[in-house]
C-alpha atoms as a PDB file:
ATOM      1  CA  UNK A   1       6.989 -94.806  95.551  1.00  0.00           C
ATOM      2  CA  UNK A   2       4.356 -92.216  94.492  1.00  0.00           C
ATOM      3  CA  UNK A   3       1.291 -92.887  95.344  1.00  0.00           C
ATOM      4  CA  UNK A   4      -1.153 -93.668  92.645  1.00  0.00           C
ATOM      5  CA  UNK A   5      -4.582 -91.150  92.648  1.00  0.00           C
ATOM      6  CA  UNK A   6      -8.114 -93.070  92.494  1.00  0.00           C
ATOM      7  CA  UNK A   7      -9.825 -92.623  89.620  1.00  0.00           C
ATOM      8  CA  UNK A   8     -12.018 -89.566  89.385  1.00  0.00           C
ATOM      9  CA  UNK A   9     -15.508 -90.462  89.166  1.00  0.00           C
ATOM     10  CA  UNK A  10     -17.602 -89.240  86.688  1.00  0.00           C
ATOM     11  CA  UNK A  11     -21.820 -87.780  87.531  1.00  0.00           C
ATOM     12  CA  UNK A  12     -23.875 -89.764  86.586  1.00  0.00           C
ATOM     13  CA  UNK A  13     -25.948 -88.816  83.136  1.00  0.00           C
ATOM     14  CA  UNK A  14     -29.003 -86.509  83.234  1.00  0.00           C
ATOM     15  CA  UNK A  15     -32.315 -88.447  83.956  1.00  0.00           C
ATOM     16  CA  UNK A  16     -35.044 -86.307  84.039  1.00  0.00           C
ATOM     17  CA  UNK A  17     -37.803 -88.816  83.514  1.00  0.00           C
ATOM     18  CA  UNK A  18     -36.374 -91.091  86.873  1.00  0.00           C
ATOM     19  CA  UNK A  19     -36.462 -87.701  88.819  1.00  0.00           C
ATOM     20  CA  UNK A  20     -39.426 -86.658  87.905  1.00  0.00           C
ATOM     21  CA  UNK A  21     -41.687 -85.858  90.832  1.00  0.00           C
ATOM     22  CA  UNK A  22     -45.606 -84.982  90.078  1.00  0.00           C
ATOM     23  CA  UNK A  23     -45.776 -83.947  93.917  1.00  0.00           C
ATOM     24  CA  UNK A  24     -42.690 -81.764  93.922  1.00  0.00           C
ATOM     25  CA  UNK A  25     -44.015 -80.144  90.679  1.00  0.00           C
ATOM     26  CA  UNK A  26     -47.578 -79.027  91.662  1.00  0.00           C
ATOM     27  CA  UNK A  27     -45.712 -77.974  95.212  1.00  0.00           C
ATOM     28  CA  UNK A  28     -43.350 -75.304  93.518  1.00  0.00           C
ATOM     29  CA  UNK A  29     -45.875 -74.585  90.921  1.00  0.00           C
ATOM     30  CA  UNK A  30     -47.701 -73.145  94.134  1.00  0.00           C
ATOM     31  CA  UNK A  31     -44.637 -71.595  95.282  1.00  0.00           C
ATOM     32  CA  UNK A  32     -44.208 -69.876  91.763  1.00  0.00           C
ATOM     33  CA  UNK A  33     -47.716 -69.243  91.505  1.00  0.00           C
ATOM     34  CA  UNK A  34     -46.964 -66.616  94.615  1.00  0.00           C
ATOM     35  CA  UNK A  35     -44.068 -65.310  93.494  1.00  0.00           C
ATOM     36  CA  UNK A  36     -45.153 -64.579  90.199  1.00  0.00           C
ATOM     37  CA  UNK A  37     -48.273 -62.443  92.155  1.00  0.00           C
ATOM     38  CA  UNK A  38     -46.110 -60.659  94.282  1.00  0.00           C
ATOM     39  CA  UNK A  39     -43.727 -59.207  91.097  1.00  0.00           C
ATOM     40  CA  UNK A  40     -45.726 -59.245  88.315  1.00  0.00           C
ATOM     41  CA  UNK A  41     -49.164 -57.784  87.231  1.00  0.00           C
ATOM     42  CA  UNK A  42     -51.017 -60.612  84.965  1.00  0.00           C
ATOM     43  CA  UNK A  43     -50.390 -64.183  83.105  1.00  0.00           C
ATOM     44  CA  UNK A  44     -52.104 -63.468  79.749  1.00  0.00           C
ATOM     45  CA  UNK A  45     -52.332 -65.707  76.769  1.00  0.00           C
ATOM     46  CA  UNK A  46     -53.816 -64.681  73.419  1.00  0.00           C
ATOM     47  CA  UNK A  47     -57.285 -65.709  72.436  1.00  0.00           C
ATOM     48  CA  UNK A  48     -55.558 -66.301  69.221  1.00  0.00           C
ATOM     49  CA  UNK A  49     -52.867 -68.219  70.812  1.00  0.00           C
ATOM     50  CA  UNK A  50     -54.201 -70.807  72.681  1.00  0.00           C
ATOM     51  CA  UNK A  51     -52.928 -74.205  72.325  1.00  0.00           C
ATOM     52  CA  UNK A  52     -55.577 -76.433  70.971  1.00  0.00           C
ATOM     53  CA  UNK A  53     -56.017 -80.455  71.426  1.00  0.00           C
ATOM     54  CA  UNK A  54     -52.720 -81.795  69.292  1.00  0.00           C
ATOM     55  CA  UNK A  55     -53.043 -85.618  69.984  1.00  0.00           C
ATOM     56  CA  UNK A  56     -51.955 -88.290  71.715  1.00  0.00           C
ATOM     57  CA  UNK A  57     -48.146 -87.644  71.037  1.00  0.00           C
ATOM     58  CA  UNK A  58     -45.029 -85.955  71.970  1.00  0.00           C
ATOM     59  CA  UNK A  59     -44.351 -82.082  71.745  1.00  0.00           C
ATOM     60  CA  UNK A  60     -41.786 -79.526  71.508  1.00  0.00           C
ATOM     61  CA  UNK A  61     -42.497 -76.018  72.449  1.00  0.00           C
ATOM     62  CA  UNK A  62     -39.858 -73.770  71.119  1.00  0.00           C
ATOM     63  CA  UNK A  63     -40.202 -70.143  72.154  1.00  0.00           C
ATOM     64  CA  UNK A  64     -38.271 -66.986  72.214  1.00  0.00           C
ATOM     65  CA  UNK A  65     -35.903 -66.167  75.186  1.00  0.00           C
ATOM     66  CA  UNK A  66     -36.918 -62.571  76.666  1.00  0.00           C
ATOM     67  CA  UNK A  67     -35.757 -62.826  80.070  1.00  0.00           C
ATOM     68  CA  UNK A  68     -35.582 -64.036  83.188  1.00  0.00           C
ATOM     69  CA  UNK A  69     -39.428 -64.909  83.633  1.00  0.00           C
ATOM     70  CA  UNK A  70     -39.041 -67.888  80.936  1.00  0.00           C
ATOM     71  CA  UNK A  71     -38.678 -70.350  82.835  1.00  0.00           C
ATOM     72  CA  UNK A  72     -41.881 -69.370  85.412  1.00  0.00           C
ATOM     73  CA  UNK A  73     -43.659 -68.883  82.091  1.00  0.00           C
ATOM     74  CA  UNK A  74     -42.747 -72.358  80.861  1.00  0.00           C
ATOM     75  CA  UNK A  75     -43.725 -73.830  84.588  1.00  0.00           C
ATOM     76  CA  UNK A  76     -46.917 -71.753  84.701  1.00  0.00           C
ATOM     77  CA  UNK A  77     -48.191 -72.480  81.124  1.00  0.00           C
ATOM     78  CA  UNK A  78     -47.697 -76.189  81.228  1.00  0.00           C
ATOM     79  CA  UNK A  79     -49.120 -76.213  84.420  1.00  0.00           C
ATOM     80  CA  UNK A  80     -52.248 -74.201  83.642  1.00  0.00           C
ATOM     81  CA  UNK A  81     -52.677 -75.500  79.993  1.00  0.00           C
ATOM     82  CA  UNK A  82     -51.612 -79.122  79.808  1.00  0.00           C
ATOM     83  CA  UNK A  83     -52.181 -80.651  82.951  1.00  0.00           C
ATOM     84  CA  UNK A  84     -52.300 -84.062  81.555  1.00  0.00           C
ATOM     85  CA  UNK A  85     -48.968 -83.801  80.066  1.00  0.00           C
ATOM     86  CA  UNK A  86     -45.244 -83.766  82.175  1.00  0.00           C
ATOM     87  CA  UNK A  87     -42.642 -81.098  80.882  1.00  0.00           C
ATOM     88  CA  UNK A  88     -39.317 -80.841  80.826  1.00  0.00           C
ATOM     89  CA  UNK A  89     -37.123 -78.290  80.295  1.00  0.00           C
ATOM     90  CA  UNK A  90     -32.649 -78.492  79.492  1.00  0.00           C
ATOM     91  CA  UNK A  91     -31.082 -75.258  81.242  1.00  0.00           C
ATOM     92  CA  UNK A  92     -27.239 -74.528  81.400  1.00  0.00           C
ATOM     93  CA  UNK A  93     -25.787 -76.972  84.089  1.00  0.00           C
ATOM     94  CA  UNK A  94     -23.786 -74.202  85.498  1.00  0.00           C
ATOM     95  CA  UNK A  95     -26.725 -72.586  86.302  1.00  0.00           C
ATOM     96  CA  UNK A  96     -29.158 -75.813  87.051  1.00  0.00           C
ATOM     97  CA  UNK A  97     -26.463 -76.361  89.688  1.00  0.00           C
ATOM     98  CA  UNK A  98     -27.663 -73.250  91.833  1.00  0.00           C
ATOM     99  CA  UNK A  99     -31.204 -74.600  91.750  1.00  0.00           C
ATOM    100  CA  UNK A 100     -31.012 -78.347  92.455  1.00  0.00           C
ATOM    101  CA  UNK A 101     -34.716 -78.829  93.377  1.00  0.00           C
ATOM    102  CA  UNK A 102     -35.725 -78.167  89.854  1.00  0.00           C
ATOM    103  CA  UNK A 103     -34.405 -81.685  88.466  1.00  0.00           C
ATOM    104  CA  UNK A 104     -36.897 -82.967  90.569  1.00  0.00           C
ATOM    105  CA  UNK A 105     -39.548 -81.114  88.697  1.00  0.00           C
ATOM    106  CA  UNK A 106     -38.541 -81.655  84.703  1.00  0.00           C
ATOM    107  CA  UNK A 107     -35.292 -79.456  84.630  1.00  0.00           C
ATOM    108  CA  UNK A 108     -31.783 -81.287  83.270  1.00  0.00           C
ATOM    109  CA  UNK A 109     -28.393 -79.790  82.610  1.00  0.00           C
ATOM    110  CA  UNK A 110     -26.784 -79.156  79.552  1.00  0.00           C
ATOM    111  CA  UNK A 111     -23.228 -78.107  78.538  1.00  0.00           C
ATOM    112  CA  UNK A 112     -23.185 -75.667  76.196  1.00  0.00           C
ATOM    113  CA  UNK A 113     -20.611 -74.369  73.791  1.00  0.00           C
ATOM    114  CA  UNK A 114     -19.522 -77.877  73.124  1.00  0.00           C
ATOM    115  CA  UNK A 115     -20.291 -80.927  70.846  1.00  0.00           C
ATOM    116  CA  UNK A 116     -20.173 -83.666  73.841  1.00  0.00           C
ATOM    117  CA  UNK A 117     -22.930 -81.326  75.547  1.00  0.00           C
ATOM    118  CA  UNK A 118     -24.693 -80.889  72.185  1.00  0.00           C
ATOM    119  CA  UNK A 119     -24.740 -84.981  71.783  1.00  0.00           C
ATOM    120  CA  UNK A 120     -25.871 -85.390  75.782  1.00  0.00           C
ATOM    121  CA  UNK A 121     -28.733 -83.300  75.160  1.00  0.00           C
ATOM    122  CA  UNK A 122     -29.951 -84.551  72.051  1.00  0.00           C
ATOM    123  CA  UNK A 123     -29.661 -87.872  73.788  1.00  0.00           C
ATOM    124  CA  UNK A 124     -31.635 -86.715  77.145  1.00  0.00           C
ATOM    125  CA  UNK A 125     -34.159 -85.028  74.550  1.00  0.00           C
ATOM    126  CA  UNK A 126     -34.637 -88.198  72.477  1.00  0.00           C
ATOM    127  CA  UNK A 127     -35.667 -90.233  75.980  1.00  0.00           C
ATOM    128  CA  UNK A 128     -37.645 -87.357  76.577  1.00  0.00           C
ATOM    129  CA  UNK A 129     -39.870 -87.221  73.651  1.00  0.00           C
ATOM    130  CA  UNK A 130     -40.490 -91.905  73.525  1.00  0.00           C
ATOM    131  CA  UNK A 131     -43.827 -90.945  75.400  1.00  0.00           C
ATOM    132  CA  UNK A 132     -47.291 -89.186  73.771  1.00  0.00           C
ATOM    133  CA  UNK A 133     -47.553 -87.434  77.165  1.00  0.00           C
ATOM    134  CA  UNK A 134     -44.269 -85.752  77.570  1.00  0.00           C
ATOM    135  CA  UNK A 135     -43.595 -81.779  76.397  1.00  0.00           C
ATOM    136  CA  UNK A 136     -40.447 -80.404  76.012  1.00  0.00           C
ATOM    137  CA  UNK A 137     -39.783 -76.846  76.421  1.00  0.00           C
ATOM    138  CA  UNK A 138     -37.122 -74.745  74.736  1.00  0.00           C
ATOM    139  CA  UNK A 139     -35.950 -71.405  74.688  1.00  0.00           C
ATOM    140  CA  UNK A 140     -34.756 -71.777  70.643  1.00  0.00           C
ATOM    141  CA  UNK A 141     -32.283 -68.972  70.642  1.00  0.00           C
ATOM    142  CA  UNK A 142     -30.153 -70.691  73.094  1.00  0.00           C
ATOM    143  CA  UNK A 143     -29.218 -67.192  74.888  1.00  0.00           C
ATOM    144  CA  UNK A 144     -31.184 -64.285  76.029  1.00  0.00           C
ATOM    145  CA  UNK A 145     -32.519 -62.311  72.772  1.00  0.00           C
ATOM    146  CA  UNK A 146     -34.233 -58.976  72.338  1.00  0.00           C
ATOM    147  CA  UNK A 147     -38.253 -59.776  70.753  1.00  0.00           C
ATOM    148  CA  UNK A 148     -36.985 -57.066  68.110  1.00  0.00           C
ATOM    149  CA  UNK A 149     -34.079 -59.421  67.427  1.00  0.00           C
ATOM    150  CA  UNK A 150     -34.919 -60.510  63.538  1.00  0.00           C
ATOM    151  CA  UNK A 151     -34.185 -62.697  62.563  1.00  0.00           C
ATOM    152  CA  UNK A 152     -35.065 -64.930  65.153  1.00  0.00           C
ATOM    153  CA  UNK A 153     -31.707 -66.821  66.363  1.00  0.00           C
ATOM    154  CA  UNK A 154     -32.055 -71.173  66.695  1.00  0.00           C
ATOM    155  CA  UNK A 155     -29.372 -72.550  68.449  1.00  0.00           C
ATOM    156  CA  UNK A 156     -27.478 -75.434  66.330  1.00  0.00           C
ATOM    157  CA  UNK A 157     -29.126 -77.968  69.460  1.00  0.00           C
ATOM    158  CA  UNK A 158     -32.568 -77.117  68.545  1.00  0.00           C
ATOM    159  CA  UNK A 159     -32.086 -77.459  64.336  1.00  0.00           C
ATOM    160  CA  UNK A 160     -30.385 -81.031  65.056  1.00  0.00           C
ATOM    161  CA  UNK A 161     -33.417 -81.605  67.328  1.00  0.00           C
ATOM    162  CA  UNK A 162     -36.502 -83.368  64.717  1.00  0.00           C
ATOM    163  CA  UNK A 163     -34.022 -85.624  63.243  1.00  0.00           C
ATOM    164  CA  UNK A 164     -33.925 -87.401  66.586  1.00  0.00           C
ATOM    165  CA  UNK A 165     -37.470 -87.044  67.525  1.00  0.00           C
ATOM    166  CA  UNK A 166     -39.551 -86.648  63.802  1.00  0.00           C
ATOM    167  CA  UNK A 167     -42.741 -88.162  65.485  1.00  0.00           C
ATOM    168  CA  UNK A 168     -42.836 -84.805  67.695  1.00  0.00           C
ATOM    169  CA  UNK A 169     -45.174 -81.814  67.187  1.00  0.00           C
ATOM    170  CA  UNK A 170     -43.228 -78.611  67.161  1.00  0.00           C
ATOM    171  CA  UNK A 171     -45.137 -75.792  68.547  1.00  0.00           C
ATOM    172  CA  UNK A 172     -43.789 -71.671  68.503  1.00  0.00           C
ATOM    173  CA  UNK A 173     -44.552 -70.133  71.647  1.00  0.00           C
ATOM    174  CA  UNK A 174     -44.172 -66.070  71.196  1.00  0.00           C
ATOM    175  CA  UNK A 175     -43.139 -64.700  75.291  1.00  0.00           C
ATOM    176  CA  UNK A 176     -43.188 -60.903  75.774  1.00  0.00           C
ATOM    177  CA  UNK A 177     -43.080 -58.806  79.139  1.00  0.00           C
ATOM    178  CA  UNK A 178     -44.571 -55.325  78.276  1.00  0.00           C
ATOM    179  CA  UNK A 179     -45.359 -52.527  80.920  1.00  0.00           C
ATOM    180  CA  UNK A 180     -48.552 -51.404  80.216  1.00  0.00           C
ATOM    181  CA  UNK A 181     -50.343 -48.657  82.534  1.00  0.00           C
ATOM    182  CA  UNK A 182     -49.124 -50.010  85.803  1.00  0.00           C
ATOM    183  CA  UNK A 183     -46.001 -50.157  87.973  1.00  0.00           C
ATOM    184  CA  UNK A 184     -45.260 -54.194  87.296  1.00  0.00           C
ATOM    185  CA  UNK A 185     -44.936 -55.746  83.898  1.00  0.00           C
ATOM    186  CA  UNK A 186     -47.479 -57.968  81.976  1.00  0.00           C
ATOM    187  CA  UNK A 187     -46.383 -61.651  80.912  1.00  0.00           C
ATOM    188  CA  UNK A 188     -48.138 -62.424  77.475  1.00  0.00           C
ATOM    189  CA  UNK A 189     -47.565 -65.474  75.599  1.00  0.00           C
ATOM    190  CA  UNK A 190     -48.859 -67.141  72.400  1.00  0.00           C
ATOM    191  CA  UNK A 191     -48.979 -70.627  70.513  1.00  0.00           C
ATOM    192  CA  UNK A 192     -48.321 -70.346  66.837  1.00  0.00           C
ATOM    193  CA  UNK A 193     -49.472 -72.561  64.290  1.00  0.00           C
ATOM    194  CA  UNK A 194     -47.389 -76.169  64.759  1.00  0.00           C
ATOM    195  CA  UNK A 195     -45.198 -77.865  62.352  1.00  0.00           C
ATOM    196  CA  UNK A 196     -44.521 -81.759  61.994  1.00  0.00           C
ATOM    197  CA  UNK A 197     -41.201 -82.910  62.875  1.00  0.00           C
ATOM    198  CA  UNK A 198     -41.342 -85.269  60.014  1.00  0.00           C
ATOM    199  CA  UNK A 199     -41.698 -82.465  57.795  1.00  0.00           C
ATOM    200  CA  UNK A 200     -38.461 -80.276  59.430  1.00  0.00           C
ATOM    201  CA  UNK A 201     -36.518 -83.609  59.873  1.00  0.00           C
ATOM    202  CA  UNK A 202     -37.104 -83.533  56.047  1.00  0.00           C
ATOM    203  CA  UNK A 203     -35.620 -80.360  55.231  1.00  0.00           C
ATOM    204  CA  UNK A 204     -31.822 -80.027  55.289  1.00  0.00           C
ATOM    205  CA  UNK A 205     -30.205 -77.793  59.060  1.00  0.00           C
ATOM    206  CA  UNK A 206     -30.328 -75.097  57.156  1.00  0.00           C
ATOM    207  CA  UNK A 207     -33.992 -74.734  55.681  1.00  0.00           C
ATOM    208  CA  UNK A 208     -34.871 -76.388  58.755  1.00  0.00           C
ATOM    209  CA  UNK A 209     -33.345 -73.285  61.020  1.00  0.00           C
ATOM    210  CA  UNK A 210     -34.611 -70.721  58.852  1.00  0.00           C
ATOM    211  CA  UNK A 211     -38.636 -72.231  59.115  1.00  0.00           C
ATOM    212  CA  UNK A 212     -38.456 -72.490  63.160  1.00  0.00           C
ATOM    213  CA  UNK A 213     -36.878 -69.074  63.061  1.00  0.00           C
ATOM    214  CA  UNK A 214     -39.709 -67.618  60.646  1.00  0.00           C
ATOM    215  CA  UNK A 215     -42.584 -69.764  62.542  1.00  0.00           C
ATOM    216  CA  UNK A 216     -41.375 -68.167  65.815  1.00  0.00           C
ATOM    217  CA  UNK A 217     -40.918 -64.514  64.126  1.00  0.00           C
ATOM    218  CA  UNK A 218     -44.868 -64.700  62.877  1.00  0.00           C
ATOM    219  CA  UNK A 219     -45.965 -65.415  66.317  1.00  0.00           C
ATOM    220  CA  UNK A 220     -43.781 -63.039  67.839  1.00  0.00           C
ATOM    221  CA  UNK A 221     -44.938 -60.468  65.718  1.00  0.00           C
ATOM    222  CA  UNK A 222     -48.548 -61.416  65.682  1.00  0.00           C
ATOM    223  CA  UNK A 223     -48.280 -61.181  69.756  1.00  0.00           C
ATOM    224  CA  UNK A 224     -46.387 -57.652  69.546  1.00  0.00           C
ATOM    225  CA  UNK A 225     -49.883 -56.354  67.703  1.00  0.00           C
ATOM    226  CA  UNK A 226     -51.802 -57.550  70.679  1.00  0.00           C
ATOM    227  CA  UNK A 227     -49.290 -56.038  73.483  1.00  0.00           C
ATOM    228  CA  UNK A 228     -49.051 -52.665  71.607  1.00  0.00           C
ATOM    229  CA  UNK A 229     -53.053 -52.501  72.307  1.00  0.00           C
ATOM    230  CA  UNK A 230     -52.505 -53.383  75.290  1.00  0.00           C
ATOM    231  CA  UNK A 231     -56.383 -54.614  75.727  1.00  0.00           C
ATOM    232  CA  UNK A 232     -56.709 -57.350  78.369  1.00  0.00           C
ATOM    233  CA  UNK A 233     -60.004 -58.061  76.513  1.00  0.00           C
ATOM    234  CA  UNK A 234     -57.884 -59.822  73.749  1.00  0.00           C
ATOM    235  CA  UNK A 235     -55.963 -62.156  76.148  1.00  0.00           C
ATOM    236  CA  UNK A 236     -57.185 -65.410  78.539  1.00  0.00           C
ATOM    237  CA  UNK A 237     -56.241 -63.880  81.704  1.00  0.00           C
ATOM    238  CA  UNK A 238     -54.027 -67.669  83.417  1.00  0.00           C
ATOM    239  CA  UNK A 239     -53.203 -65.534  86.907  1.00  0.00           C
ATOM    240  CA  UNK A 240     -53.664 -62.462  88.227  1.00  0.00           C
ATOM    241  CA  UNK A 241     -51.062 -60.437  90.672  1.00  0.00           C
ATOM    242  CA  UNK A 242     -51.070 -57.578  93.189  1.00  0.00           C
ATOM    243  CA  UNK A 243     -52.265 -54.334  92.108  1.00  0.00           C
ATOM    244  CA  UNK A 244     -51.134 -50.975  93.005  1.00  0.00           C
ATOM    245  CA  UNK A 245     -48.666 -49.519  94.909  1.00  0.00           C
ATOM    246  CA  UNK A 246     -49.104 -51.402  98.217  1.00  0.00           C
ATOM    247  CA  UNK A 247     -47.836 -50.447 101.740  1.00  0.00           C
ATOM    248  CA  UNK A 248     -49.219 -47.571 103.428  1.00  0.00           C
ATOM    249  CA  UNK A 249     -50.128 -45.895 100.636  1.00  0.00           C
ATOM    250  CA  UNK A 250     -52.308 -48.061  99.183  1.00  0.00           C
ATOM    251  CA  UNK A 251     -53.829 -48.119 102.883  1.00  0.00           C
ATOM    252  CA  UNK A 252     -54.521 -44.577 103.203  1.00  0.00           C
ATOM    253  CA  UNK A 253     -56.273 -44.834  99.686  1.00  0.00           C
ATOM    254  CA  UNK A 254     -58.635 -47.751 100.709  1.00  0.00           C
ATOM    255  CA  UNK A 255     -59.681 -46.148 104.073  1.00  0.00           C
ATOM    256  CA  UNK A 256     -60.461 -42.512 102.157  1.00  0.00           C
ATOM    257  CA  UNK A 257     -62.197 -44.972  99.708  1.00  0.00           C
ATOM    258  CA  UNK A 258     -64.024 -46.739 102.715  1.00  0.00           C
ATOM    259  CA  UNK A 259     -64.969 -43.226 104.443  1.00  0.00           C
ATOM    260  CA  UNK A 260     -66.671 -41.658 100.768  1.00  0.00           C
ATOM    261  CA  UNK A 261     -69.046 -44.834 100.426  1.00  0.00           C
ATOM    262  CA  UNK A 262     -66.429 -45.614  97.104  1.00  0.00           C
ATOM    263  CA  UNK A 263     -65.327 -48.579  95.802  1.00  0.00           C
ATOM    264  CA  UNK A 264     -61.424 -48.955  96.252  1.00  0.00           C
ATOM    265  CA  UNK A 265     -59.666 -49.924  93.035  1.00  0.00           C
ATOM    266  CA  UNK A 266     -56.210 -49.985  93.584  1.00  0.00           C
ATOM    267  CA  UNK A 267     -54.771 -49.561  90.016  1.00  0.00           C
ATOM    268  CA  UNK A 268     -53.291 -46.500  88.121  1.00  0.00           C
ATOM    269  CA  UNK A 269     -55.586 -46.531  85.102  1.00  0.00           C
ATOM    270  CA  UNK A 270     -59.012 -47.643  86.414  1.00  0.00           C
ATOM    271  CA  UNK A 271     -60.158 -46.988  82.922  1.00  0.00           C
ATOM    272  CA  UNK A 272     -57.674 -50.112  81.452  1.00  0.00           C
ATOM    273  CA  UNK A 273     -60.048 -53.478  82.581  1.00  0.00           C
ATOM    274  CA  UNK A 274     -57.961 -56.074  84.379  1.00  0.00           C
ATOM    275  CA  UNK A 275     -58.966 -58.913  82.729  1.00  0.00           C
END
């Protein structure tokens, strides 16, 4: 007689609010804090672009998907520019699986390219959003997309999203990583001008897709002005990184600095301010 197999068990649902861990958060914020100095030149956000005081309720940044840096940017904005608020962001759980310390600061899976995953995370997003002090952050597009890309793509996730959370506040947020004059890239971000999510949940999926995507396009575009200037005077400077080349040379430039009575300034284009 054949033996009958036990029942497979099935993982338990997302909870991102449970796992939650304010400790864990402000540890790796540290930890990204030093990454982000070691690889990358400057944290800017646009004068323009600053969030401003939205209220005691829930919010939804929805932002443009660059690169790889999104998530840091997402964990070093929040961090920096809403302290009093907890985020939370979904990320493929193929991928969340390779990182499992970051449910325990606000991360939870999602399975993509399917309508069960579609309903789970409109679900998790829904228990999400029931407090005033809670932020979620999206990458809209729902894949990685070129800031020329027009127009801007919304995944079907994020268009479905105000009907299940209309008392939200949904707020662009333009990303960009430009070289400017030196060897590692600038991060620049912006806030855009919010919408209600009674007034999208209003709209039918389509008009509702096509005013995040334009929302997110005029913020994208009004940040592109700012990074084609590339003047650190226009942008609130969140972190600064490492300058220069580093290593010896670097070393040998300081001490020939040292010896002629000079001040050592270890960027390419000491005439660009730092900010």
């Amino acid at each position: 007689m054949n033996a009958v197999s036990p029942p497979v068990a099935k993982a338990p649902p997302e909870d991102p609010v449970g796992r939650y861990d304010p400790r864990r958060m402000a540890f790796f914020h540290f930890i990204f804090g030093r990454f982000f100095g070691k690889h990358m030149r400057a944290a800017r956000v646009a004068l323009w672009g600053m969030p401003r005081d939205y209220g005691a309720r829930p919010l939804v940044v929805f932002a443009n998907h660059p690169g790889w840096w999104d998530g840091v940017a997402f964990m070093m904005l929040s961090m920096r520019l809403f302290p009093g608020r907890r985020m939370f962001i979904p990320m493929d759980k193929a991928a969340l699986d390779n990182y499992a310390f970051m449910r325990r600061i606000g991360v939870f899976g999602i399975e993509g390219g399917s309508p069960r995953g579609a309903v789970a995370f409109l679900r998790t997003a829904q228990v999400v959003l029931a407090a005033p002090d809670r932020m979620l952050w999206m990458n809209a597009p729902g894949r990685f997309s070129d800031v020329r890309e027009r127009p801007v793509p919304i995944a079907p996730g994020m268009t479905r999203l105000p009907e299940m959370a209309p008392d939200a506040l949904f707020i662009p947020l333009a990303l960009d990583y430009p070289f400017w004059s030196e060897r590692k890239a600038e991060m620049l971000a912006a806030f855009g001008e919010p919408i209600e999510g009674a007034a999208l949940a209003a709209m039918d999926r389509d008009a509702r897709a096509q005013a995040l995507s334009a929302a997110l396009a005029a913020t994208m575009d009004r940040l592109a002005q700012d990074a084609i200037a590339r003047d650190p005077s226009r942008f609130h400077t969140l972190h600064r990184g490492r300058e220069g080349m580093g290593g010896i040379y670097d070393l040998w430039r300081r001490l020939r600095a040292a010896l002629r009575g000079e001040r050592f300034d270890p960027r390419h284009d000491t005439r660009q301010g730092a900010g």
